[in-house]
N, C-alpha and C. Protein backbone atom coordinates (compact mmCIF):
# COMPACT_ATOMS: atom_id res chain seq x y z
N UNK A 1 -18.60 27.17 -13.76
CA UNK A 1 -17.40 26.75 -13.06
C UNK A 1 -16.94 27.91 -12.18
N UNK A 2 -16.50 27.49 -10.99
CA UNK A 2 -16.21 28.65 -10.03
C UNK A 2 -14.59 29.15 -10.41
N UNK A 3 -13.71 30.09 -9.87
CA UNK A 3 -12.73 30.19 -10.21
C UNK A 3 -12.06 29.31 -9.20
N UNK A 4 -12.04 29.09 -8.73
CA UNK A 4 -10.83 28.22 -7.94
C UNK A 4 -10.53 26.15 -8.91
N UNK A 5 -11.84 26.29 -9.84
CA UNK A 5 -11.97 25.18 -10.18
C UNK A 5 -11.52 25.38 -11.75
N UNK A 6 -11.65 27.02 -12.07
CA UNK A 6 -11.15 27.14 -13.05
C UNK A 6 -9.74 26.97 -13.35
N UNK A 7 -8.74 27.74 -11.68
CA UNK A 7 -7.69 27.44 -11.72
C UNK A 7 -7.29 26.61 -11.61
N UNK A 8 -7.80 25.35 -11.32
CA UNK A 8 -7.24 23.90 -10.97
C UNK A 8 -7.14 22.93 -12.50
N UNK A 9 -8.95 23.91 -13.00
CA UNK A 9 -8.26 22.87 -14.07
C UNK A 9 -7.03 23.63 -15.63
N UNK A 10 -7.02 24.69 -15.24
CA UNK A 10 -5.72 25.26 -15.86
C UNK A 10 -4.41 24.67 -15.77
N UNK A 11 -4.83 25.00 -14.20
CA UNK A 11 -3.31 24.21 -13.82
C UNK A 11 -3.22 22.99 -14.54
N UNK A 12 -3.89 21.93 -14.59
CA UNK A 12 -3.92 20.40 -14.76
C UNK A 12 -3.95 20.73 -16.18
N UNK A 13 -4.34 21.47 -16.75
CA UNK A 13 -4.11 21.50 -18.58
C UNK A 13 -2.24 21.93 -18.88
N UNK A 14 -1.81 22.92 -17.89
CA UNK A 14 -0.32 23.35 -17.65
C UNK A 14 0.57 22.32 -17.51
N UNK A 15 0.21 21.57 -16.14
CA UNK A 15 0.95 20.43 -15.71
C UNK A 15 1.34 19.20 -17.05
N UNK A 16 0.14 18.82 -17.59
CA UNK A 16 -0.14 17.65 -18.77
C UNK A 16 1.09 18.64 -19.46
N UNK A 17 1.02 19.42 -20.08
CA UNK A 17 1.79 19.67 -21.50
C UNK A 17 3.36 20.11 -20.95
N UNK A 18 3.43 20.37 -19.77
CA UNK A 18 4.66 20.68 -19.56
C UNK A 18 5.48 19.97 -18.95
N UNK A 19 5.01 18.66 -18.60
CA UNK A 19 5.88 17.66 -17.75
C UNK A 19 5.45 16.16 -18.47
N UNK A 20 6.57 15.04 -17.94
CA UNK A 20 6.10 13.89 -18.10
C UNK A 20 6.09 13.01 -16.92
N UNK A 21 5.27 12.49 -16.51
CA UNK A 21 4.52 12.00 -15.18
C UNK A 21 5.42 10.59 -15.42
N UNK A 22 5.47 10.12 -14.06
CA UNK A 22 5.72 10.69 -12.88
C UNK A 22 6.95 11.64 -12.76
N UNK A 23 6.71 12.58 -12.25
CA UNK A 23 7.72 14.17 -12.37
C UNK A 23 7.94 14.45 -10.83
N UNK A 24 8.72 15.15 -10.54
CA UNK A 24 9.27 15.96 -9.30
C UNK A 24 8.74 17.17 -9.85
N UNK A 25 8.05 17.61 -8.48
CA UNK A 25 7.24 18.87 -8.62
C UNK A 25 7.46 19.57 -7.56
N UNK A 26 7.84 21.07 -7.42
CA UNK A 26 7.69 21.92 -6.16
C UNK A 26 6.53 22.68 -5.57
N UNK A 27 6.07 22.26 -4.90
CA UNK A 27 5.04 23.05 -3.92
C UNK A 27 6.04 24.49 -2.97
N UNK A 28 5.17 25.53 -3.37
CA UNK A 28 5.46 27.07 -2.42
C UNK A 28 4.54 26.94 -1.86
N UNK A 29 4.54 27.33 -0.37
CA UNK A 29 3.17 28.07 0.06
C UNK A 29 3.95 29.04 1.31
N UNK A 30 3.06 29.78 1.55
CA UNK A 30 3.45 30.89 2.55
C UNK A 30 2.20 30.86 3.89
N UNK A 31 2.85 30.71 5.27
CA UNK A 31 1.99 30.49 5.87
C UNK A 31 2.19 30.95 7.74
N UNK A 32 1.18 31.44 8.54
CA UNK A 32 1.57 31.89 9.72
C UNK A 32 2.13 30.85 9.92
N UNK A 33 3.46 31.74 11.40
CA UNK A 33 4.64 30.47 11.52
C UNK A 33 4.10 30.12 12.60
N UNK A 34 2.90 29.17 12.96
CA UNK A 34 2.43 28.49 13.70
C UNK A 34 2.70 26.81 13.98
N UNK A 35 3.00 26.24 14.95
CA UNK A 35 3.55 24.87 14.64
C UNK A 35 2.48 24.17 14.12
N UNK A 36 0.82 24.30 14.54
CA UNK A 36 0.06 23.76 14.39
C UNK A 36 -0.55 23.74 12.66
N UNK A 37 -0.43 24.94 12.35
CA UNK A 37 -0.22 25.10 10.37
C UNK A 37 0.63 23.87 9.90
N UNK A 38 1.98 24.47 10.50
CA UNK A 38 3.27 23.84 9.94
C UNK A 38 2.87 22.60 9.74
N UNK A 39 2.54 22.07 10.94
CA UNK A 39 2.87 20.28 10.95
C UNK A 39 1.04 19.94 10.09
N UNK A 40 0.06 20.39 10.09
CA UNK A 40 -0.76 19.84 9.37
C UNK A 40 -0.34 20.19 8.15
N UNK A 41 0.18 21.45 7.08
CA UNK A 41 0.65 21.21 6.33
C UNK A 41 1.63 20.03 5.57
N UNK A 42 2.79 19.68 6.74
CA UNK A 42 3.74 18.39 6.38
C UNK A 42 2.78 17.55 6.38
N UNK A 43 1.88 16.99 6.95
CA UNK A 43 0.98 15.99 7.26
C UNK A 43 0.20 15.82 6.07
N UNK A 44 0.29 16.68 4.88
CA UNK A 44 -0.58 16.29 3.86
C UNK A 44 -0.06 15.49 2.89
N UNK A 45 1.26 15.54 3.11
CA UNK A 45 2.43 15.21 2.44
C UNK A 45 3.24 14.05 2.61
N UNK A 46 2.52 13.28 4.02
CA UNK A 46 3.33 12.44 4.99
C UNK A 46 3.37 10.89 4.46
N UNK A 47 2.42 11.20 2.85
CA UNK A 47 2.10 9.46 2.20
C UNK A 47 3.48 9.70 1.01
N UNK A 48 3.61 10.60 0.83
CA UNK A 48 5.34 10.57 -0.42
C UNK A 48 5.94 10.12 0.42
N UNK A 49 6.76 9.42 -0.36
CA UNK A 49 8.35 9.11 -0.12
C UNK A 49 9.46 10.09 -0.52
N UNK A 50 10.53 10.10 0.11
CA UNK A 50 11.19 11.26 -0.24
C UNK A 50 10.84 12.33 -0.16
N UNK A 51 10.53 13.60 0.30
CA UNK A 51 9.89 14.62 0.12
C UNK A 51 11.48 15.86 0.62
N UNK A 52 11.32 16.07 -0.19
CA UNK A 52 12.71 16.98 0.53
C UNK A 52 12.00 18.62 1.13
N UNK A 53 11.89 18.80 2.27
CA UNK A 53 11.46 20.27 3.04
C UNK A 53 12.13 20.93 3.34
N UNK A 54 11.90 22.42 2.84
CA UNK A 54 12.58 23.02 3.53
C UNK A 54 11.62 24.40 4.14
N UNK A 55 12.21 25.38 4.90
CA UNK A 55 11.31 26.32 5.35
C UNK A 55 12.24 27.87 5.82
N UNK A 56 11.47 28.86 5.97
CA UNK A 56 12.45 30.05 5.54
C UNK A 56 11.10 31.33 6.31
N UNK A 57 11.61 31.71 7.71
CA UNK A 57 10.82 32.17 7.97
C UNK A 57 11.35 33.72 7.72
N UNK A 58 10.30 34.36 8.06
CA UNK A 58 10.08 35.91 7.49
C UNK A 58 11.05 36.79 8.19
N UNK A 59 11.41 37.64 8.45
CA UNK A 59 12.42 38.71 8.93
C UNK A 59 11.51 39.20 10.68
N UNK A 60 10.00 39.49 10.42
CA UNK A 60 9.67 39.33 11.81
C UNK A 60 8.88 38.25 12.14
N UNK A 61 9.31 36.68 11.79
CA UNK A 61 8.65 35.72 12.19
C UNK A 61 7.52 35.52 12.05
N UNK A 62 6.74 36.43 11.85
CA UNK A 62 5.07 35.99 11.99
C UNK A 62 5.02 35.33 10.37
N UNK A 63 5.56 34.57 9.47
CA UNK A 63 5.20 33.78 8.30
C UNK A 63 6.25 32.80 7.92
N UNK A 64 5.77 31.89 7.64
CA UNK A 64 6.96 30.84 7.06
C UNK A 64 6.54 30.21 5.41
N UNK A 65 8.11 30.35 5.16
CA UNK A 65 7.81 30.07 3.48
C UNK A 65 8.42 28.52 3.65
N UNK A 66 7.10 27.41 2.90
CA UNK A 66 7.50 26.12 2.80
C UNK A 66 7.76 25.67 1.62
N UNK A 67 8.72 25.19 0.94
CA UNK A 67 9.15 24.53 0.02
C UNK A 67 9.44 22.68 -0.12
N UNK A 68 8.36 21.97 -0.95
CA UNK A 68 8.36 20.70 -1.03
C UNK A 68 8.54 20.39 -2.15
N UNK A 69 9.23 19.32 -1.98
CA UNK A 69 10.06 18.63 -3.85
C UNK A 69 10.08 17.20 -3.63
N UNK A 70 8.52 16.97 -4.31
CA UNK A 70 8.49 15.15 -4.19
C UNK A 70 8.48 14.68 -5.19
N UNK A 71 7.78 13.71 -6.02
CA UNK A 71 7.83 13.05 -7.52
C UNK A 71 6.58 12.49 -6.98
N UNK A 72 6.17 13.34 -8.26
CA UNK A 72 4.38 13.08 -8.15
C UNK A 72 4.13 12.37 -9.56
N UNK A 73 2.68 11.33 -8.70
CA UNK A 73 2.67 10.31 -10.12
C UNK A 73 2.26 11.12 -11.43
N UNK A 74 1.03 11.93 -11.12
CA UNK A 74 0.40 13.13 -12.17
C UNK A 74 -0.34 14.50 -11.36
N UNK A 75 -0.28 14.90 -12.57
CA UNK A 75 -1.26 16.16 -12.06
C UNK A 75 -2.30 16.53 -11.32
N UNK A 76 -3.21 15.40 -11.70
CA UNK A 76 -4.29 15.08 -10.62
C UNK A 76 -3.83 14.88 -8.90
N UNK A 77 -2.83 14.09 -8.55
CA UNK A 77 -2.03 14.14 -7.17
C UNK A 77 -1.70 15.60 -7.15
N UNK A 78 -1.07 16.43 -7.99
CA UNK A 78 -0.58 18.02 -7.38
C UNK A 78 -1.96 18.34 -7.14
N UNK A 79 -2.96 18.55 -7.86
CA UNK A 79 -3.92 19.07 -7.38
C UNK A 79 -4.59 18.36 -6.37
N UNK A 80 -4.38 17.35 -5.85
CA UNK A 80 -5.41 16.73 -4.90
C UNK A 80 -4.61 17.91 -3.33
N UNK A 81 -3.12 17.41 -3.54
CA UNK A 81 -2.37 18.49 -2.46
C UNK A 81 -2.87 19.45 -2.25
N UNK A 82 -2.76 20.40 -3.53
CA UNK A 82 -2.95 21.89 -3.38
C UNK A 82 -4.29 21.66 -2.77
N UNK A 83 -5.40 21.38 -3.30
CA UNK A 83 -6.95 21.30 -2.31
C UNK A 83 -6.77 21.20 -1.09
N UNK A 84 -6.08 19.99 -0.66
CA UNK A 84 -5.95 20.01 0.73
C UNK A 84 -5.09 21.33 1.56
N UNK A 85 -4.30 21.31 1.18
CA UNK A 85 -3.40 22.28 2.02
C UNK A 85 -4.19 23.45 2.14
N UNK A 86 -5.28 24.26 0.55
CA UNK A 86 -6.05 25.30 0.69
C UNK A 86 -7.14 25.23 2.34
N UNK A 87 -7.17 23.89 2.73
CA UNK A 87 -8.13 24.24 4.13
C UNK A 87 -7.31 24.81 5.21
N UNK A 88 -6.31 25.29 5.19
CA UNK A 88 -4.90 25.78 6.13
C UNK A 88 -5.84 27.00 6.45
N UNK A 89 -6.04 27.19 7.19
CA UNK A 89 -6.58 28.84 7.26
C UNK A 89 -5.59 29.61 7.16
N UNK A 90 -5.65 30.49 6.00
CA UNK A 90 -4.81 31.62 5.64
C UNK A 90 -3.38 31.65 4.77
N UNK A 91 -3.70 29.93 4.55
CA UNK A 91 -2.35 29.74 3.61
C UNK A 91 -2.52 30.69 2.18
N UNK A 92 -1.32 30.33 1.65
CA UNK A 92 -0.92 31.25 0.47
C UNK A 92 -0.10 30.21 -0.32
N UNK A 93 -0.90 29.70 -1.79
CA UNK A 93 -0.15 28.83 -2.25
C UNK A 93 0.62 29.34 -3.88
N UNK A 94 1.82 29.24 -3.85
CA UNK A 94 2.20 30.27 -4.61
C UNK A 94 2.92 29.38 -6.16
């Protein structure tokens, strides 16, 4: 198992015991403040309902911190996100 698959399925062993599905979950990620990041990031996100965003850029602009709070059916959906968003070049998912 590679580590990125190790951490996923950690996570998904974390998620199961510490929540009860369907749950509201927050996504961090940190990312150049590029519009073209930005909006494919929202765009991964664009099938929830409700999604409350917010964003908080850095002191010299060059990074933006995104914060998402949707109600996800299970764990398997957080992780399908996090995969996707990891093709961001240079994101940071925290």
């Amino acid at each position: 198992m590679n580590s990125s698959e190790d951490f996923y399925s950690k996570l998904e062993e974390q998620l199961l015991n510490s929540s009860v599905w369907p749950s509201k979950y927050q996504f961090k990620f940190i990312l150049k403040s590029n519009n073209s990041d930005i909006s494919e990031l929202e765009s991964i996100f664009d099938d929830l309902k409700d999604v409350k965003i917010s964003f908080r850029k850095s002191s010299n602009n060059n990074f933006t911190s995104v914060s998402l709070i949707a109600v996800m059916e299970s764990p398997y959906f957080v992780i399908e996100k996090y995969k996707l968003a990891s093709k961001i070049k240079g994101i940071i998912s925290l």
